[in-house]
Protein backbone atom coordinates (compact mmCIF):
# COMPACT_ATOMS: atom_id res chain seq x y z
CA UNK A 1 -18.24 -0.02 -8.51
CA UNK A 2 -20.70 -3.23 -8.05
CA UNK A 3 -19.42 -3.40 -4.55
CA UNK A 4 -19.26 0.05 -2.46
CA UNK A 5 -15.77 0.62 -1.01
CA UNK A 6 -16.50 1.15 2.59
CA UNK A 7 -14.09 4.69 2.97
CA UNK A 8 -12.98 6.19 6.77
CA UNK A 9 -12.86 9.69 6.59
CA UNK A 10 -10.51 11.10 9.64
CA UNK A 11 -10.38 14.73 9.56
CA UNK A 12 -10.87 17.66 12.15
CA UNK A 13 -11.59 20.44 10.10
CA UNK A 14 -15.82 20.14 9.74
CA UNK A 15 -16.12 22.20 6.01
CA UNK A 16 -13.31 19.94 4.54
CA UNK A 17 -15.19 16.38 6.25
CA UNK A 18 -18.32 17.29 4.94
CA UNK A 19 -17.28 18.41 1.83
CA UNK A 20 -15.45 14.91 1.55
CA UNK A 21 -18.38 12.59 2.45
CA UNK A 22 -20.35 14.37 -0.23
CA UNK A 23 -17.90 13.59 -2.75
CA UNK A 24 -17.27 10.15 -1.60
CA UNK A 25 -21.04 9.15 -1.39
CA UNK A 26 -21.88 10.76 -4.59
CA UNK A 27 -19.32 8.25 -6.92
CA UNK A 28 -20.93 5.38 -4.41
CA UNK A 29 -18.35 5.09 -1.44
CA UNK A 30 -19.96 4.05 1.87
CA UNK A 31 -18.36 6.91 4.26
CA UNK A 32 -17.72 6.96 8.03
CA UNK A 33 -16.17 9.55 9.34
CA UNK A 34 -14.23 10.63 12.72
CA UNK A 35 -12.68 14.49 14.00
CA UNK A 36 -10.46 12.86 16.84
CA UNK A 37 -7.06 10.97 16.06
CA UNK A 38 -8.26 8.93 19.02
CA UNK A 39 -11.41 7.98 17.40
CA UNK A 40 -10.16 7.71 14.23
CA UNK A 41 -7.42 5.01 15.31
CA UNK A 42 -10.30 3.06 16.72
CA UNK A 43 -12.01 3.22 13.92
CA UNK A 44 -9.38 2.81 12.01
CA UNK A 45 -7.72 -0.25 13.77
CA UNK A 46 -11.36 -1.72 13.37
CA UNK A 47 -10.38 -3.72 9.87
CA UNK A 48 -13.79 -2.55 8.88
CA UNK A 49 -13.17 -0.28 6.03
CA UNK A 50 -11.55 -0.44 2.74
CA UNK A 51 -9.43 2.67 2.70
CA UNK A 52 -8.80 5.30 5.10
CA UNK A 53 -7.93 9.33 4.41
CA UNK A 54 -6.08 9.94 7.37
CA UNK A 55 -5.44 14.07 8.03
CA UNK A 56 -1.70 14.56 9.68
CA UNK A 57 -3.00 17.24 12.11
CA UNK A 58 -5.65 15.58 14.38
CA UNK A 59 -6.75 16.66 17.97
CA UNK A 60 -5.43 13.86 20.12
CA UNK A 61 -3.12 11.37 18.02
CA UNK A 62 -1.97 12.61 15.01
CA UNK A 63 -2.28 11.25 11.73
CA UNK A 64 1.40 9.76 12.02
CA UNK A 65 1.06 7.95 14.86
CA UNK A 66 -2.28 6.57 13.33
CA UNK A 67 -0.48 5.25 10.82
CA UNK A 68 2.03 4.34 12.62
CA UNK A 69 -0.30 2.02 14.57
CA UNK A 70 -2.46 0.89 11.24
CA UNK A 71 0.88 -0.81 9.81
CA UNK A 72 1.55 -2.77 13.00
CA UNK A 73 -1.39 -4.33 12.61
CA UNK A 74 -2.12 -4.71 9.23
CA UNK A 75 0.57 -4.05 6.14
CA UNK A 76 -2.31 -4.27 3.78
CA UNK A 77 -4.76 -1.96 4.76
CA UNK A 78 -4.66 0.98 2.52
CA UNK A 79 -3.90 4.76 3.63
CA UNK A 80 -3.92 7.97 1.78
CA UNK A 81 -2.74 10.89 4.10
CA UNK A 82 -4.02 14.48 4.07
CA UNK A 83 -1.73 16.41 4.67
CA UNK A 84 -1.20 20.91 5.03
CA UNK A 85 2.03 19.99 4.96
CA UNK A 86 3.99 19.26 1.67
CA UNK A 87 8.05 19.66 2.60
CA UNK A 88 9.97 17.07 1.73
CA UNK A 89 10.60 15.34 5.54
CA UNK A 90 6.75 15.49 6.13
CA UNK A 91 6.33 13.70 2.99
CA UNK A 92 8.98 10.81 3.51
CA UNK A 93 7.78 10.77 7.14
CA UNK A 94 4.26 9.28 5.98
CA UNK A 95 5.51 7.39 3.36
CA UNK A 96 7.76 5.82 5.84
CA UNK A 97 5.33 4.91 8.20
CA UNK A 98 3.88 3.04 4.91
CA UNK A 99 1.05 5.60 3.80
CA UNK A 100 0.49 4.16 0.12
CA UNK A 101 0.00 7.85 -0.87
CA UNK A 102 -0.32 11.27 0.33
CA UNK A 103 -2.33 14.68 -0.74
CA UNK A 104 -1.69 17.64 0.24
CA UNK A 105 -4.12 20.88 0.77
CA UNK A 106 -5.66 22.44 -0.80
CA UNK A 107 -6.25 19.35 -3.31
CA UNK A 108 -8.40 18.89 -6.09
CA UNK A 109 -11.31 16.74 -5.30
CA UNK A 110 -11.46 15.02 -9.04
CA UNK A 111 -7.52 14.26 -8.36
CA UNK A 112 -8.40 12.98 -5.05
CA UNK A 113 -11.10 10.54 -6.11
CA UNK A 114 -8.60 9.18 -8.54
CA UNK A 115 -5.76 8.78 -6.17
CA UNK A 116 -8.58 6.73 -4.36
CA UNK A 117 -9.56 4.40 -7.18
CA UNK A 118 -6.26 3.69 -7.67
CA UNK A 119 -5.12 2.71 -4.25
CA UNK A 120 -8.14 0.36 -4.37
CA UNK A 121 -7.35 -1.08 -7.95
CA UNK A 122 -3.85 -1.91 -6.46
CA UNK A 123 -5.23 -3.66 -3.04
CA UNK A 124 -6.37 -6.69 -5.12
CA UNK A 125 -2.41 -6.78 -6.15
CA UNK A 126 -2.68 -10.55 -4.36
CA UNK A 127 -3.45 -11.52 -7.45
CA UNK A 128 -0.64 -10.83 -9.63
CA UNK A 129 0.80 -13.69 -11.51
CA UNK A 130 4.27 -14.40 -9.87
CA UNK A 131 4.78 -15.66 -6.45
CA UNK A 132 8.48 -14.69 -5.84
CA UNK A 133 10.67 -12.06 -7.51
CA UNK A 134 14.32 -13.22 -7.90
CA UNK A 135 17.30 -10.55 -7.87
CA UNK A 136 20.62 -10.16 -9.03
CA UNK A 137 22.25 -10.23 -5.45
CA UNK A 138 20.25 -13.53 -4.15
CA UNK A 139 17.46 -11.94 -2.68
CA UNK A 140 14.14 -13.93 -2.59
CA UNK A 141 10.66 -11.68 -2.94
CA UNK A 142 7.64 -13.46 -1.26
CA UNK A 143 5.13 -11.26 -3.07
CA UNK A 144 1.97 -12.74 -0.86
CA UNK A 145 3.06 -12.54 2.31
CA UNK A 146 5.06 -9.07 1.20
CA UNK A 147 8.51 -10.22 2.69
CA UNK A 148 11.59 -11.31 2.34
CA UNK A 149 12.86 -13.37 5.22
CA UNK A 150 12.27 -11.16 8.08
CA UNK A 151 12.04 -7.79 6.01
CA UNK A 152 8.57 -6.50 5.44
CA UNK A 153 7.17 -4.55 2.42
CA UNK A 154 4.51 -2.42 2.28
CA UNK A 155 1.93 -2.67 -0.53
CA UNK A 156 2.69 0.02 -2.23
CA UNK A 157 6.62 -1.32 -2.34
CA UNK A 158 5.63 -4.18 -3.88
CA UNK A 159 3.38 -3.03 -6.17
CA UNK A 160 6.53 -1.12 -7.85
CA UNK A 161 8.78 -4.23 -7.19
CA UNK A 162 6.04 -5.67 -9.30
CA UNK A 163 5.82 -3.43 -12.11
CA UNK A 164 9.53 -2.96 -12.55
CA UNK A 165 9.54 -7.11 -12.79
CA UNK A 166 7.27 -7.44 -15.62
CA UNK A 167 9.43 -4.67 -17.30
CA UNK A 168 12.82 -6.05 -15.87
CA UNK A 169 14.09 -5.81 -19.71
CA UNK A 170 13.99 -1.89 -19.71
CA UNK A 171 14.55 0.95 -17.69
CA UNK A 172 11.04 2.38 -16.99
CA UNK A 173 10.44 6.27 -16.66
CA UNK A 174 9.12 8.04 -13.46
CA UNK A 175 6.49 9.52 -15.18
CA UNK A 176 5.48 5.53 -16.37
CA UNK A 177 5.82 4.53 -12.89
CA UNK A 178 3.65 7.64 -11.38
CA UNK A 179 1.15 6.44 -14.42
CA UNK A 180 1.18 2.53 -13.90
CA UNK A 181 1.86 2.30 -10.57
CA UNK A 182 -0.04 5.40 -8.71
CA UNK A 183 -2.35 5.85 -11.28
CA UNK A 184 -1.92 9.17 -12.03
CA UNK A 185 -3.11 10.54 -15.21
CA UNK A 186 -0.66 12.07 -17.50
CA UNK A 187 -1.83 15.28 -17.65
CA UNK A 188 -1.94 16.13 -13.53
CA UNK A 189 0.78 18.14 -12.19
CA UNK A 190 2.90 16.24 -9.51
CA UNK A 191 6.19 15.63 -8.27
CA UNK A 192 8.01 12.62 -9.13
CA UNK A 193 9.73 12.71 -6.02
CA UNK A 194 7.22 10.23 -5.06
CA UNK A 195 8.73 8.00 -7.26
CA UNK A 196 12.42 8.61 -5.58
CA UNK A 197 11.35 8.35 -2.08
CA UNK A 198 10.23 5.00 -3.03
CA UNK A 199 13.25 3.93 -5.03
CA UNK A 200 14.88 4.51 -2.17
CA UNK A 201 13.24 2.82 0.60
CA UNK A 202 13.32 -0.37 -1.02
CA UNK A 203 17.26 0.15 -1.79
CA UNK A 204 17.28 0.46 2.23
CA UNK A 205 15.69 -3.05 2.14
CA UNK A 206 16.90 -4.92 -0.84
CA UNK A 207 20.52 -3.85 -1.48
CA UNK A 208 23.65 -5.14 -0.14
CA UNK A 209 24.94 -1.51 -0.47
CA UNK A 210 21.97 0.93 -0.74
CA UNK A 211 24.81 3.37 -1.76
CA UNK A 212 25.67 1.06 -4.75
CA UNK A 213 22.69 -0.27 -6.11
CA UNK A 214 23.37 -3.32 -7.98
CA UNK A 215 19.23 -4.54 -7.78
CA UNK A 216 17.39 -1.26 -8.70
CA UNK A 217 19.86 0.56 -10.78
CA UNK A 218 19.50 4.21 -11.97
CA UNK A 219 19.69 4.40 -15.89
CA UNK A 220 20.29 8.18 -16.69
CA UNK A 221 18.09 9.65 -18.65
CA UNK A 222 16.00 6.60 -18.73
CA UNK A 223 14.68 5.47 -15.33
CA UNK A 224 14.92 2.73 -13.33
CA UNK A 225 15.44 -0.60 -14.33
CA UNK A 226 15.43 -3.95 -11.89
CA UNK A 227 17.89 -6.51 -12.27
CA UNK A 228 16.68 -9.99 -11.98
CA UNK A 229 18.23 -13.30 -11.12
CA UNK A 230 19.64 -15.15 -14.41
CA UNK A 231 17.39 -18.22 -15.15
């Protein structure tokens, strides 16, 4: 990178932090670091930094709440959670809260490094070509100011809103959307429940009937495919 990524590091456990700032430093991330939830909000709530890894279980606030507070302020500012936990609720709980991803331990480094890259290649997502997504059912898409009338995306939503756009002609694959999307490479072994969770959170937010999509249909066997307004 010609410009370091300024990184904040919030984790408890001393091994794992280290371990982490070594990493970071060594592909040339500037690193600062915090072991308290309630100095890593403050840190965190700063603006200073360019991502944040955010552990779930922190002395004083947790990682949640962190979060939590992060997207109050700031819808933009990007957040990978670290997480012991991997069920299912812990996962949708941080990806409610608008983490743009989540790892869980033990994780390997190289995978975590890309997972970072990529969150960072997506921040600059500003600069995508169309200003407003059309749907099917009326719905307007601000894509800069990541809203529609009063309902508020998260990056990470409209990053997929995006990429499901430009391929509005097709259903597109979860694997495709893991790929394009979250920049994961092909050959790492994840869940593309990921994928799902976000499906459908923005069916919560876009659909007349989240029960009956008619804007983000489900093409069996195929993927998901978005349904644009009619020119």
């Amino acid at each position: 990178m010609a410009q370091k990524a300024r990184l904040l590091i919030v984790e408890d456990e001393a091994a794992i932090r280290s371990g982490l700032v070594d990493v970071f430093v060594y592909h040339g991330y500037e690193v600062e670091t915090a072991d308290h939830g309630d100095d890593g909000l403050r840190k965190a709530l700063s603006g200073q930094f360019d991502l944040i890894l955010l552990d779930v279980m922190l002395p004083g606030v947790d990682g949640f709440e962190i979060c939590n507070r992060i997207r109050q302020q700031d819808r933009q500012q990007p957040v990978i959670m670290l997480t012991a936990k991997s069920s299912d609720e812990d996962i949708v709980q941080g990806l409610t809260l608008g983490a743009d991803d989540y790892v869980a331990k033990p994780f390997s480094v190289t995978q975590l490094v890309l997972r970072v890259e990529a969150v960072l290649r997506r921040s600059g997502f500003g600069e995508a070509s169309t200003r407003e997504i059309r749907l099917n059912n009326g719905l307007v898409i601000d894509t800069e100011n990541l809203c529609a009338g009063d309902t508020v995306f998260t990056r990470r939503e409209m990053d997929l809103l995006h990429y499901l756009c430009q391929q509005s002609e097709r259903p597109v694959a979860r694997e495709e959307l893991l790929a394009r999307v979250w920049g994961y490479a092909n050959h790492m072994e994840i869940e593309t429940r990921t994928v799902d969770i976000h499906i459908a959170k923005l069916r919560r937010k876009i659909e007349i009937d989240p029960a009956n999509p008619e804007a983000i249909i489900t093409v069996r066997g195929a993927g998901y495919r978005l349904m644009l307004a009619e020119q």
